[in-house]
PDB file of N, CA and C in Angstrom:
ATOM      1  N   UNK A   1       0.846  -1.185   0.000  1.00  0.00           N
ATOM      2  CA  UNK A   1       0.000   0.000   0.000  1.00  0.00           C
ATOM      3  C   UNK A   1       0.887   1.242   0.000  1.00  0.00           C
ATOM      4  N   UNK A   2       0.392   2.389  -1.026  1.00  0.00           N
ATOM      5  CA  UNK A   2       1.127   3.597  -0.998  1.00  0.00           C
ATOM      6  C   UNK A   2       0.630   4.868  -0.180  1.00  0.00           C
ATOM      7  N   UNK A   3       1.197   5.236   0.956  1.00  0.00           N
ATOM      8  CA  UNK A   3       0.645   6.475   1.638  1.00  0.00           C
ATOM      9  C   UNK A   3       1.602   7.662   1.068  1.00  0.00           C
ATOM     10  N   UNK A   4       1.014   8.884   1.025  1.00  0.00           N
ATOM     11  CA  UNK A   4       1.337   9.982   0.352  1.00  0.00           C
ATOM     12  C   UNK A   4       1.134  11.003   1.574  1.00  0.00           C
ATOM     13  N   UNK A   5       1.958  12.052   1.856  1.00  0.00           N
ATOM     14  CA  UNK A   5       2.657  12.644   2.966  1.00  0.00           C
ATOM     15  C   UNK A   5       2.475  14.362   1.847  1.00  0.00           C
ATOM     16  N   UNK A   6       1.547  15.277   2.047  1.00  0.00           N
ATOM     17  CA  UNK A   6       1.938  16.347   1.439  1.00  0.00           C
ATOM     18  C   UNK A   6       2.117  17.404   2.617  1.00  0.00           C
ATOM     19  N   UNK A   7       2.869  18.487   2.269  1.00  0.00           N
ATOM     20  CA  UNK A   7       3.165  19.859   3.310  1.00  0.00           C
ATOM     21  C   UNK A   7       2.890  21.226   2.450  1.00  0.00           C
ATOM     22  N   UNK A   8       3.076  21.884   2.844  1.00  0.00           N
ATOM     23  CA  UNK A   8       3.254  23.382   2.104  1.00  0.00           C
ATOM     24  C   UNK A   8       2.140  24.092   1.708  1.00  0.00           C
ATOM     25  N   UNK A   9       0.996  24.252   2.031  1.00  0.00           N
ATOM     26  CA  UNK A   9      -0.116  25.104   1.406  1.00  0.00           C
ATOM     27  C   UNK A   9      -0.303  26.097   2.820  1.00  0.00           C
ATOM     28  N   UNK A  10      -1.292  27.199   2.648  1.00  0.00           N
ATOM     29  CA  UNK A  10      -1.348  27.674   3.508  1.00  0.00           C
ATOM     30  C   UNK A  10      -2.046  29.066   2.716  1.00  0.00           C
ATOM     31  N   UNK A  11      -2.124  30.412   3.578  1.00  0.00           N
ATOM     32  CA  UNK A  11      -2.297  31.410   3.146  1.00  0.00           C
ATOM     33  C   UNK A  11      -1.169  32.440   2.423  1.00  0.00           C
ATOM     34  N   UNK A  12      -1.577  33.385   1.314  1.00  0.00           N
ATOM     35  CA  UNK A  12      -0.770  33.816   1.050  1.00  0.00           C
ATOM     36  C   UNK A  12      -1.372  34.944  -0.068  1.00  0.00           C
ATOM     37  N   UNK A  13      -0.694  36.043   0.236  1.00  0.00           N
ATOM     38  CA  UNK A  13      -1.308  37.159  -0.937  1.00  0.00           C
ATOM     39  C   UNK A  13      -0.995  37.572  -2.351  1.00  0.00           C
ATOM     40  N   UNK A  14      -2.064  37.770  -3.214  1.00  0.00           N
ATOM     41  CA  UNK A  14      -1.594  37.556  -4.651  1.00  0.00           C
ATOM     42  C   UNK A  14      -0.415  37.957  -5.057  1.00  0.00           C
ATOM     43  N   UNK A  15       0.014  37.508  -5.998  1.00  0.00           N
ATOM     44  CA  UNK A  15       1.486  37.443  -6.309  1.00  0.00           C
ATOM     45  C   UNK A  15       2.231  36.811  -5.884  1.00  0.00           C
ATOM     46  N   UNK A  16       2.208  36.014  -4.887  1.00  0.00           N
ATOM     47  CA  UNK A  16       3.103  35.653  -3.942  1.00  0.00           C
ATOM     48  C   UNK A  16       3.104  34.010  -4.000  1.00  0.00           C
ATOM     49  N   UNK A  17       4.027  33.433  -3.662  1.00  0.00           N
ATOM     50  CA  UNK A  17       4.724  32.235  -3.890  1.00  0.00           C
ATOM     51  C   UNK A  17       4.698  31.308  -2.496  1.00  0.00           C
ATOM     52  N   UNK A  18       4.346  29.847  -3.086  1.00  0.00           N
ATOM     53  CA  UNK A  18       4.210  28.563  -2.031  1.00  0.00           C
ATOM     54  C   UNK A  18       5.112  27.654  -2.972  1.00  0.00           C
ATOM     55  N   UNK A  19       5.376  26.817  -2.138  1.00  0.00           N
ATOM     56  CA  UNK A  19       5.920  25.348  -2.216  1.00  0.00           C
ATOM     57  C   UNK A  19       5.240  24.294  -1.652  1.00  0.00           C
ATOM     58  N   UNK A  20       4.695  23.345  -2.732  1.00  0.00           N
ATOM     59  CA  UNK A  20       4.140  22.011  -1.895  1.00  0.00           C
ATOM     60  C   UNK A  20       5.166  21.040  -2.172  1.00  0.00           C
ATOM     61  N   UNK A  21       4.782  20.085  -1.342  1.00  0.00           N
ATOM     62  CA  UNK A  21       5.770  18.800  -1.072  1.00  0.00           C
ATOM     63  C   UNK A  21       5.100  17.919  -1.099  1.00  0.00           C
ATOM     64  N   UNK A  22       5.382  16.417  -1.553  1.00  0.00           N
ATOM     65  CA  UNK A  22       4.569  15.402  -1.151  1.00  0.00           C
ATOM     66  C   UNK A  22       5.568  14.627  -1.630  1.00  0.00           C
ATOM     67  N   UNK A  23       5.232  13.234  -0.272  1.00  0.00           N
ATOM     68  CA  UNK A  23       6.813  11.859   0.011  1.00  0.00           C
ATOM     69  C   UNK A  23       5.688  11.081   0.030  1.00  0.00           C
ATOM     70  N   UNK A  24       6.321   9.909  -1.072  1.00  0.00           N
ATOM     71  CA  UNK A  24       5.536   9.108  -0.983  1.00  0.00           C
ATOM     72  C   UNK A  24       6.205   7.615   0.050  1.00  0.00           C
ATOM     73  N   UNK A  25       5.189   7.252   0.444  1.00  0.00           N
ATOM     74  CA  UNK A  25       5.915   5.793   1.279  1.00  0.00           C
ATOM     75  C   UNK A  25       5.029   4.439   1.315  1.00  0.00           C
ATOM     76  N   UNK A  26       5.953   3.398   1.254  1.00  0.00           N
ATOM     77  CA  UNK A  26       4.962   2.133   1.417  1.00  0.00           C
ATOM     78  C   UNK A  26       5.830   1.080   0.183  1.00  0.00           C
ATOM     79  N   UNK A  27       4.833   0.626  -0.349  1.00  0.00           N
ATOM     80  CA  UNK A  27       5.041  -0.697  -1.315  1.00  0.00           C
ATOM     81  C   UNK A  27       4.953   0.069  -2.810  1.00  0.00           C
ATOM     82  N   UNK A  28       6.291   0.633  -3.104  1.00  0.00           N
ATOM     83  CA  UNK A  28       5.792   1.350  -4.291  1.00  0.00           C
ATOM     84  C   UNK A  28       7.169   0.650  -5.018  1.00  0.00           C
ATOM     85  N   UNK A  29       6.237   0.487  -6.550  1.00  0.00           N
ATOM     86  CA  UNK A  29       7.208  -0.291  -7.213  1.00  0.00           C
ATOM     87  C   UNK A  29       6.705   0.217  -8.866  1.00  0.00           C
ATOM     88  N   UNK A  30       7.505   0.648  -9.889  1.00  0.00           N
ATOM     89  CA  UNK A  30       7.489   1.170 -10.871  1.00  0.00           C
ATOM     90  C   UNK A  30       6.508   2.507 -11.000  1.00  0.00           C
ATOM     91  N   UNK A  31       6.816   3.438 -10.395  1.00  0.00           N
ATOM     92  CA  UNK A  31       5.865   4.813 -10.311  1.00  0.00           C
ATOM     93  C   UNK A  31       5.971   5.528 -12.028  1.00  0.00           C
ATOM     94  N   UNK A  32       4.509   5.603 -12.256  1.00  0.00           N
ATOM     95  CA  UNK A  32       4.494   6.090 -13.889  1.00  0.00           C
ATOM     96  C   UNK A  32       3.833   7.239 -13.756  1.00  0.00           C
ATOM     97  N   UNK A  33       3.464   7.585 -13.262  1.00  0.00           N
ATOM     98  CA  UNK A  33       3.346   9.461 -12.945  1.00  0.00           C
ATOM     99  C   UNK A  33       3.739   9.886 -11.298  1.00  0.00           C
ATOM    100  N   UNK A  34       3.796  10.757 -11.079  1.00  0.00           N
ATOM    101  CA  UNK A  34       3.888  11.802  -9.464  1.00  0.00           C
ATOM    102  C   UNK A  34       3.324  13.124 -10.482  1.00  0.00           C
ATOM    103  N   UNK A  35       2.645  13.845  -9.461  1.00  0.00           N
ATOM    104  CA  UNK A  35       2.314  15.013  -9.307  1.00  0.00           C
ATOM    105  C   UNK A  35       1.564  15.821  -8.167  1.00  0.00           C
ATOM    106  N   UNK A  36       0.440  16.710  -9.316  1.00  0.00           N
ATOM    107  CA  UNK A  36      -0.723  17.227  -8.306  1.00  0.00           C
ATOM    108  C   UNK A  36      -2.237  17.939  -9.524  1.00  0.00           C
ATOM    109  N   UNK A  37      -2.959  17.244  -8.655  1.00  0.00           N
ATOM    110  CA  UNK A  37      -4.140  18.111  -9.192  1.00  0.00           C
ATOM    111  C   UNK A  37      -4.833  19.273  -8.176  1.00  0.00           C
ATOM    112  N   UNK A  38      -5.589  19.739  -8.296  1.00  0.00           N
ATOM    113  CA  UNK A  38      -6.556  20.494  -7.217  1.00  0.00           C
ATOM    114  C   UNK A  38      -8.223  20.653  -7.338  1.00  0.00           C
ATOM    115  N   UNK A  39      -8.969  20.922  -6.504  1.00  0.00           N
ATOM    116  CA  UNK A  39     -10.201  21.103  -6.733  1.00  0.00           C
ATOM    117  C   UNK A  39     -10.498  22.283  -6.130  1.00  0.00           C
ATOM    118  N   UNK A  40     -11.160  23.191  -6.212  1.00  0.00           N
ATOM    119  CA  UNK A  40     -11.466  24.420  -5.751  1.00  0.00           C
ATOM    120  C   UNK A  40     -13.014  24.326  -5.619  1.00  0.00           C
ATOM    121  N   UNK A  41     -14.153  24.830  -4.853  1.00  0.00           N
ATOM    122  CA  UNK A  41     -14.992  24.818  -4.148  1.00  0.00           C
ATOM    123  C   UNK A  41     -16.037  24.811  -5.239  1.00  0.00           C
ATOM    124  N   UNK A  42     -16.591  24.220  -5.383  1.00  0.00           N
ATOM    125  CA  UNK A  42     -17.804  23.623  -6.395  1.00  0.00           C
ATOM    126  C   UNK A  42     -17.402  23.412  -7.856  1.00  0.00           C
ATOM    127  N   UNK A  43     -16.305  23.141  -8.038  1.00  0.00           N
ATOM    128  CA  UNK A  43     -15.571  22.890  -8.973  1.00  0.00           C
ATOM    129  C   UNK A  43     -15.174  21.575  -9.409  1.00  0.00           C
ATOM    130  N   UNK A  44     -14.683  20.804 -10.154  1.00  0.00           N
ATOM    131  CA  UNK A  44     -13.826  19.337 -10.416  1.00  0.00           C
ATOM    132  C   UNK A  44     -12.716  19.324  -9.823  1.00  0.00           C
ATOM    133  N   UNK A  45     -11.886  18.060  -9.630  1.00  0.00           N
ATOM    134  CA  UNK A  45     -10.944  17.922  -9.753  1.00  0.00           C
ATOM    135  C   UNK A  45     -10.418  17.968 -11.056  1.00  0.00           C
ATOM    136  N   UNK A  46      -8.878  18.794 -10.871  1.00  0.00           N
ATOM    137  CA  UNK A  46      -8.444  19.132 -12.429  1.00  0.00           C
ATOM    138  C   UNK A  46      -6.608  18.794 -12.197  1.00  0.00           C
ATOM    139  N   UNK A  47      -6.119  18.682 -13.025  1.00  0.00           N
ATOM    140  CA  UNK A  47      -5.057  18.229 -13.085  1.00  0.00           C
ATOM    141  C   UNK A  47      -3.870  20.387 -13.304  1.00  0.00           C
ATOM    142  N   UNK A  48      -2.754  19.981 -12.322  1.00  0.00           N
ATOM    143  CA  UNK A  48      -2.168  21.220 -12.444  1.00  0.00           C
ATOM    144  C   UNK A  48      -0.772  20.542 -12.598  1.00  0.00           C
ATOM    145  N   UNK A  49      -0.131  19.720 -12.889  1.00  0.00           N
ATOM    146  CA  UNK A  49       0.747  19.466 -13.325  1.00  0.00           C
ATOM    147  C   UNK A  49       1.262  17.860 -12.610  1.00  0.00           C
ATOM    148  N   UNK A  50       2.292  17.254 -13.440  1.00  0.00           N
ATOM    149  CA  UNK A  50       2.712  16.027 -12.964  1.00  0.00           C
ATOM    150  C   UNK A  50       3.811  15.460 -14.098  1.00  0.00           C
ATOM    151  N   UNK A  51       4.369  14.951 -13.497  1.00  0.00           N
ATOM    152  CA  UNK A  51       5.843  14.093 -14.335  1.00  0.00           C
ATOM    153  C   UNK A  51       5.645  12.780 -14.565  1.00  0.00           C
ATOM    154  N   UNK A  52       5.901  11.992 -15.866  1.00  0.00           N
ATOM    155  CA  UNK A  52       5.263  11.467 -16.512  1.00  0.00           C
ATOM    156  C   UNK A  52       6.515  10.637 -17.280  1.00  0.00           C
ATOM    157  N   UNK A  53       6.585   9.106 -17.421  1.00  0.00           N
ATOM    158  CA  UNK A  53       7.888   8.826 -17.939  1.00  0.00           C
ATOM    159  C   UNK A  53       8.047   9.323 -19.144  1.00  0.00           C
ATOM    160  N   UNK A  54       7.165  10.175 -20.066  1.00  0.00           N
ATOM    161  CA  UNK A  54       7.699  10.610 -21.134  1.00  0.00           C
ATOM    162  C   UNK A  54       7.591  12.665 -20.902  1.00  0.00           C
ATOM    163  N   UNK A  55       7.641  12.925 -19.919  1.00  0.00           N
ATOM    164  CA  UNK A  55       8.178  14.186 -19.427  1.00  0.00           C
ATOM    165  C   UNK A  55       7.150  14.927 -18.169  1.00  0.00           C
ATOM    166  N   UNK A  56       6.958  16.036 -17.989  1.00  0.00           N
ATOM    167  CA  UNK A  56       6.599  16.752 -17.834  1.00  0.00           C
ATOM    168  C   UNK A  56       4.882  17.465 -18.232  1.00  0.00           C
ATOM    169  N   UNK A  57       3.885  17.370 -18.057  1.00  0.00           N
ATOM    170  CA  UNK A  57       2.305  18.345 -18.283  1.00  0.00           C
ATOM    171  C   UNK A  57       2.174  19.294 -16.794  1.00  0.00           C
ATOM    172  N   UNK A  58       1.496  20.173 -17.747  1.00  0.00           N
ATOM    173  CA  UNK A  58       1.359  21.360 -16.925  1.00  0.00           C
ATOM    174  C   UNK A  58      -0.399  21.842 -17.272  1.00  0.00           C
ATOM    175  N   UNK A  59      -1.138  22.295 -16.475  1.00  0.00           N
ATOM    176  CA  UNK A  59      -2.623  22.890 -16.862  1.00  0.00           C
ATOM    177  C   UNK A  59      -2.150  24.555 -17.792  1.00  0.00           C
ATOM    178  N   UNK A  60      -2.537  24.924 -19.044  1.00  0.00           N
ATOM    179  CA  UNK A  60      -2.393  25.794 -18.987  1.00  0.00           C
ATOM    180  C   UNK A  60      -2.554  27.263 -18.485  1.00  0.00           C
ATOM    181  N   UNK A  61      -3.672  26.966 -17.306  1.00  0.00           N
ATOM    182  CA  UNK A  61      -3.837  27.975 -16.306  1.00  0.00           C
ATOM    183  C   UNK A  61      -2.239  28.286 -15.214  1.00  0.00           C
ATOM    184  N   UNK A  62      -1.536  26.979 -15.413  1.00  0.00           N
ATOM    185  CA  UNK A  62      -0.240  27.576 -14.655  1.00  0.00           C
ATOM    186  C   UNK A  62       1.128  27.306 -14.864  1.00  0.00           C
ATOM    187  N   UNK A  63       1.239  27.322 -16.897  1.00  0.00           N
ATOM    188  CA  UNK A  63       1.964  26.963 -17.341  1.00  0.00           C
ATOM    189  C   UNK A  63       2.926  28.713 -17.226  1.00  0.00           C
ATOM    190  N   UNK A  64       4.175  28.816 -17.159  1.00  0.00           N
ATOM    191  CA  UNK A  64       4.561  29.789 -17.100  1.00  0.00           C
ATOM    192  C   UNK A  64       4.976  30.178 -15.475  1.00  0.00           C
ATOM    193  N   UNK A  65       4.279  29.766 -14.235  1.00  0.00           N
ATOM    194  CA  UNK A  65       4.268  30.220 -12.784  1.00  0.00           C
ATOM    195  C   UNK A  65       4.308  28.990 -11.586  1.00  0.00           C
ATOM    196  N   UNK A  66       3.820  28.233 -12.465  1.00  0.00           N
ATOM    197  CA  UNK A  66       3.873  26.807 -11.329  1.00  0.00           C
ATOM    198  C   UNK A  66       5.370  26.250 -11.974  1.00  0.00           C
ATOM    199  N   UNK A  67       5.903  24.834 -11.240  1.00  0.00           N
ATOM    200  CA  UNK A  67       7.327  24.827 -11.523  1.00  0.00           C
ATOM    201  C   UNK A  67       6.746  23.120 -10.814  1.00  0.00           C
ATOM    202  N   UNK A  68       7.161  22.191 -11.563  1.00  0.00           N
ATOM    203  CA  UNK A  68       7.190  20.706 -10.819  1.00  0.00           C
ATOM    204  C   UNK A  68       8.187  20.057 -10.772  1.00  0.00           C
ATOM    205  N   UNK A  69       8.684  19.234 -10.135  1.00  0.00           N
ATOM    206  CA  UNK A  69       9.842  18.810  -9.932  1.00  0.00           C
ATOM    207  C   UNK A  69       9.958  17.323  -8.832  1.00  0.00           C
ATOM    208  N   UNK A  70      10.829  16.534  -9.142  1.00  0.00           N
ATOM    209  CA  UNK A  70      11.121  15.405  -8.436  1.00  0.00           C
ATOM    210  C   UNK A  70      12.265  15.365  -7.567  1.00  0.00           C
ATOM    211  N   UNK A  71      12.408  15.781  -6.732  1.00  0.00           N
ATOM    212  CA  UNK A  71      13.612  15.632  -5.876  1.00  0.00           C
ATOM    213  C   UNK A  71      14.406  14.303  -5.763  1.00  0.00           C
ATOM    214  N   UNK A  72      13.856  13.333  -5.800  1.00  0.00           N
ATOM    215  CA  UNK A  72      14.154  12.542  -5.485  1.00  0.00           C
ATOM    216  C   UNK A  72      13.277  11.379  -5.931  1.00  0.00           C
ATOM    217  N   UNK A  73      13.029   9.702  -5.498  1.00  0.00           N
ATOM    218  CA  UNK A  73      12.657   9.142  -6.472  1.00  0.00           C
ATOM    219  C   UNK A  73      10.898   9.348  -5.765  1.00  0.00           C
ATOM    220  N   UNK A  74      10.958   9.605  -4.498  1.00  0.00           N
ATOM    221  CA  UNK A  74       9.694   9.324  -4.221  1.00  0.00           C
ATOM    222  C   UNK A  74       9.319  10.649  -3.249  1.00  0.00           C
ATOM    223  N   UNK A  75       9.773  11.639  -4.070  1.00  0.00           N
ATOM    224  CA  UNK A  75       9.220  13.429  -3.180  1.00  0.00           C
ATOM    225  C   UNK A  75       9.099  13.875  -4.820  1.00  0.00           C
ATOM    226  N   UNK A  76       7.795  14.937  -4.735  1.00  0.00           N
ATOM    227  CA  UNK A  76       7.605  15.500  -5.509  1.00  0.00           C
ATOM    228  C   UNK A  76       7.125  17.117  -5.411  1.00  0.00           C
ATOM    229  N   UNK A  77       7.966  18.115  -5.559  1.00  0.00           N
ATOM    230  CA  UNK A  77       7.274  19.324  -5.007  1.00  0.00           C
ATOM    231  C   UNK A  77       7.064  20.000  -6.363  1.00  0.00           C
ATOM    232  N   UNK A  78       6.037  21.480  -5.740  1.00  0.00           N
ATOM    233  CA  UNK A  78       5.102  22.352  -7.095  1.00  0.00           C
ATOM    234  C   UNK A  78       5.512  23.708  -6.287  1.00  0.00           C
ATOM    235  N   UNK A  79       6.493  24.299  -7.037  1.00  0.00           N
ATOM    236  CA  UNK A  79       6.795  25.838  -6.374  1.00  0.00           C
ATOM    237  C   UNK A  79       5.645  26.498  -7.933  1.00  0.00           C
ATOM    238  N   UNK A  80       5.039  27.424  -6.667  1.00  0.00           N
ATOM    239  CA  UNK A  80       3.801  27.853  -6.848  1.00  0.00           C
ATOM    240  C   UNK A  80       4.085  29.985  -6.854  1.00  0.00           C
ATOM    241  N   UNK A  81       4.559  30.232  -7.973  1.00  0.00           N
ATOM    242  CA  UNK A  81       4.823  31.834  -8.272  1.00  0.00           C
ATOM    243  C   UNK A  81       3.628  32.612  -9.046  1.00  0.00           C
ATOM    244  N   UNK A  82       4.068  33.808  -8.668  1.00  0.00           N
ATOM    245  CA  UNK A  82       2.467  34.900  -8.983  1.00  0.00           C
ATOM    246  C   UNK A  82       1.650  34.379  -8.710  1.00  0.00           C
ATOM    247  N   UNK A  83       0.871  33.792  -7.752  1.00  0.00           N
ATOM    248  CA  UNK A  83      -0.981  33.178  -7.130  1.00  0.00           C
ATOM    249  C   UNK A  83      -1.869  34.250  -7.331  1.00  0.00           C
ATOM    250  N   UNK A  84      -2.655  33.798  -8.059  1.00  0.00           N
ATOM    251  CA  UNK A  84      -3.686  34.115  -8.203  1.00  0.00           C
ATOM    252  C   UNK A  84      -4.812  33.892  -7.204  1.00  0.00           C
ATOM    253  N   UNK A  85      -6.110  34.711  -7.036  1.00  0.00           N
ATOM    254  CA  UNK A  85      -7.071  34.351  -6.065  1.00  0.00           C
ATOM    255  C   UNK A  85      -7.487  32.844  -7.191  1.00  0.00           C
ATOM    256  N   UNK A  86      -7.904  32.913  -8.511  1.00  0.00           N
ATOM    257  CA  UNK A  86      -8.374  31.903  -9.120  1.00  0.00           C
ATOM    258  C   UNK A  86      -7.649  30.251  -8.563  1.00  0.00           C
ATOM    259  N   UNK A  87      -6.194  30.376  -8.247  1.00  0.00           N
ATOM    260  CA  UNK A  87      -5.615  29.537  -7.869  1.00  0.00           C
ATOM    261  C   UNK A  87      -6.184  28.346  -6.467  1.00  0.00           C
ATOM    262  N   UNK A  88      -7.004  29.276  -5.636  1.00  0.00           N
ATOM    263  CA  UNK A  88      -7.433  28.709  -3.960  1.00  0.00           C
ATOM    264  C   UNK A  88      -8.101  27.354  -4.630  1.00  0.00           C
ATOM    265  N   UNK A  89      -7.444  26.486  -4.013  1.00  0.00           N
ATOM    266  CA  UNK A  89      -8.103  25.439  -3.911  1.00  0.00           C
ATOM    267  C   UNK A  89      -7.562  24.287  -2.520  1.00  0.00           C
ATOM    268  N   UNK A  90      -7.775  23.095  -3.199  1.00  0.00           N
ATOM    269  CA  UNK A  90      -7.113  21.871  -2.270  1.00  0.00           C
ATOM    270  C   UNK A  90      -6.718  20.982  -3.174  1.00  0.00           C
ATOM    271  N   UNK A  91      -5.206  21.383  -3.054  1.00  0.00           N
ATOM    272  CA  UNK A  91      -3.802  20.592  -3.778  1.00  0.00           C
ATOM    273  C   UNK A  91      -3.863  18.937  -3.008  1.00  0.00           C
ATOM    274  N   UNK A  92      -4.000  18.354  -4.347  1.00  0.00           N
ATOM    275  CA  UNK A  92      -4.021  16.772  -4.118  1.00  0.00           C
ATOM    276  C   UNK A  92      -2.653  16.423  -4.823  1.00  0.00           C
ATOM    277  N   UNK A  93      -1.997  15.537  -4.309  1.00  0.00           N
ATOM    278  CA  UNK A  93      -1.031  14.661  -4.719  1.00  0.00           C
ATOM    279  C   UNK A  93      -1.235  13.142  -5.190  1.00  0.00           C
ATOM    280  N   UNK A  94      -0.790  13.380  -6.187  1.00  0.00           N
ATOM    281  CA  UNK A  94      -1.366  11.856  -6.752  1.00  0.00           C
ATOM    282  C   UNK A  94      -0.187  10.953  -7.095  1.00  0.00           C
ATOM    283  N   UNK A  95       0.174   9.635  -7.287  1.00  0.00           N
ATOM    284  CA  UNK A  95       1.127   8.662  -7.419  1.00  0.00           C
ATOM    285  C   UNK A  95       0.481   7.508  -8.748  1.00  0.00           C
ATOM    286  N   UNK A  96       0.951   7.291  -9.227  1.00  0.00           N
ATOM    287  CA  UNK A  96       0.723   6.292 -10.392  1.00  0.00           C
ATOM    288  C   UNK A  96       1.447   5.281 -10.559  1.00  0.00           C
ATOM    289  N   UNK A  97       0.497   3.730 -10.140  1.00  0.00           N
ATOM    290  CA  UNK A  97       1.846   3.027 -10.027  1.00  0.00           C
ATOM    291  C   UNK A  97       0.791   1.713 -11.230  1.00  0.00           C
ATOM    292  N   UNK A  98       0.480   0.973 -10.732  1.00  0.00           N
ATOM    293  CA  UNK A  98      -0.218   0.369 -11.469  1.00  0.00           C
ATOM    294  C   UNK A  98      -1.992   0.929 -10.791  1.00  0.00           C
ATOM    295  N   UNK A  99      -1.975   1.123  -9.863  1.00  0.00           N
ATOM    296  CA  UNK A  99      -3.147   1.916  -9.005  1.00  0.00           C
ATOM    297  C   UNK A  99      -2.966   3.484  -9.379  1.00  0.00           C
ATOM    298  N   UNK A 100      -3.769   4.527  -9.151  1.00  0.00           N
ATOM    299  CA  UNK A 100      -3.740   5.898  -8.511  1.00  0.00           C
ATOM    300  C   UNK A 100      -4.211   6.224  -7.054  1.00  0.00           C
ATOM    301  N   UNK A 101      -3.180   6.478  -6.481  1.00  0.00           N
ATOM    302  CA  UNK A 101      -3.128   6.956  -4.728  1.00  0.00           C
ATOM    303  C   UNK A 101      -3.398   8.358  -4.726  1.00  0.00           C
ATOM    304  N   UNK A 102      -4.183   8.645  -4.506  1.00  0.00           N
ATOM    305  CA  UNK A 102      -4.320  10.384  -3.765  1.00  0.00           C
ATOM    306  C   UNK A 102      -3.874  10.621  -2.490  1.00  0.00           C
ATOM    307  N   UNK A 103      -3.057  11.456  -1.822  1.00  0.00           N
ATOM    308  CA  UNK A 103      -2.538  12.484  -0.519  1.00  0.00           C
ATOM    309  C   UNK A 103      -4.323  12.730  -0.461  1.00  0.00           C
ATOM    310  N   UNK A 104      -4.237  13.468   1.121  1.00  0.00           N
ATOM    311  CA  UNK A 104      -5.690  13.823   1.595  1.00  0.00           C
ATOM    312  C   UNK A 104      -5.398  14.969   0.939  1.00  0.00           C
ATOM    313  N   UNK A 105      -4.713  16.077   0.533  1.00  0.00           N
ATOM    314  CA  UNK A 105      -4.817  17.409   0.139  1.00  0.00           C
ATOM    315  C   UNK A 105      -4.424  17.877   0.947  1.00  0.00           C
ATOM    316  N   UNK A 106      -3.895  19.396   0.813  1.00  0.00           N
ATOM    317  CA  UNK A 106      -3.884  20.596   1.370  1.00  0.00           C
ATOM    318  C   UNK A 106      -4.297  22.247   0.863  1.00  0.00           C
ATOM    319  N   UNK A 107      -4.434  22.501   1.650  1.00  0.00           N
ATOM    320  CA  UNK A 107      -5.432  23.941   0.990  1.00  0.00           C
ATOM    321  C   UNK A 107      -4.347  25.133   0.704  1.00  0.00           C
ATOM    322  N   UNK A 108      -4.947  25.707  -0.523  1.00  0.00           N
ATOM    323  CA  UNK A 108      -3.998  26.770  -0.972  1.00  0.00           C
ATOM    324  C   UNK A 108      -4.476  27.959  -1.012  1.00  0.00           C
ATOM    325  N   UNK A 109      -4.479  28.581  -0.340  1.00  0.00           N
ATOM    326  CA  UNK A 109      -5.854  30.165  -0.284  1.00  0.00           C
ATOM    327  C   UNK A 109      -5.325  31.524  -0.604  1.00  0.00           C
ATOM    328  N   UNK A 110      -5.428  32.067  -1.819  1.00  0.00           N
ATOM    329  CA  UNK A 110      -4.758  32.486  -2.139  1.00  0.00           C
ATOM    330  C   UNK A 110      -5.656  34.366  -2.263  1.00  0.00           C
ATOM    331  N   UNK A 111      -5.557  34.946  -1.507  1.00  0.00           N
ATOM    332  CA  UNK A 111      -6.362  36.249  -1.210  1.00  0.00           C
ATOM    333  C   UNK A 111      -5.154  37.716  -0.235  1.00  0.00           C
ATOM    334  N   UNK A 112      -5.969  38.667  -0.216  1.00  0.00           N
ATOM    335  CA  UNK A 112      -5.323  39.551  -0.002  1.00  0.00           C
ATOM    336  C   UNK A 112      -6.109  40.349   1.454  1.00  0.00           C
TER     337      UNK A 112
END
C-alpha cells in the first residue's frame, strides 16, 4: 500500500509564492506518474501538473508560474509563483503506479 505525505499550502497574498511537497511511502514499485491536481470549491478535480515517464504536463492555467519537480525518487514538489485568487483550492497529490493513490490534500488560499 502507498501512503502519500503532502506539506506546504497555507495562506498567502496575490502574487506571492508557495511550495508544496509530497513523500511518498509504502510498497511502491514502478511509479508512472507523481504530481498534483486540485479542486477548488464547487468545482472538479483538475489536473495542475505532474511528471510522466515521457516528461513533464502542466494545466495551462499555470503553465509559465507553477514549476514541478522530483527531488528525489519518491518526493515531488510544485513551487507555486504569482498566485492568483483563481488559484485557492485543495492541492491533491497523486502517485501512479499500477493503481492511482491520492494524498488527503492541502489547501492553498490564495487572497489579499
Amino acid at each position: 500500500q502507498v501512503q502519500l505525505v503532502e506539506s506546504g499550502g497555507g495562506l498567502v497574498q496575490p502574487g506571492g509564492s508557495l511550495r508544496l511537497s509530497c513523500a511518498a511511502s509504502g510498497n511502491i514499485f514502478n511509479i508512472n506518474a507523481m504530481g498534483w491536481f486540485r479542486q477548488a470549491p464547487g468545482k472538479e478535480r483538475e489536473l495542475v501538473a505532474t511528471i510522466t515517464r515521457s516528461g513533464r504536463m502542466y494545466a495551462d492555467s499555470v503553465k509559465g508560474r507553477f514549476t514541478i519537480s522530483r527531488d528525489n525518487a519518491y518526493t515531488v514538489s510544485l513551487q507555486m509563483n504569482s498566485l492568483k485568487p483563481d488559484d485557492t483550492a485543495v492541492y491533491y497529490c497523486h502517485v501512479d503506479t499500477t493503481l492511482r493513490t491520492w494524498g488527503k490534500g492541502t489547501l492553498v488560499t490564495v487572497s489579499s
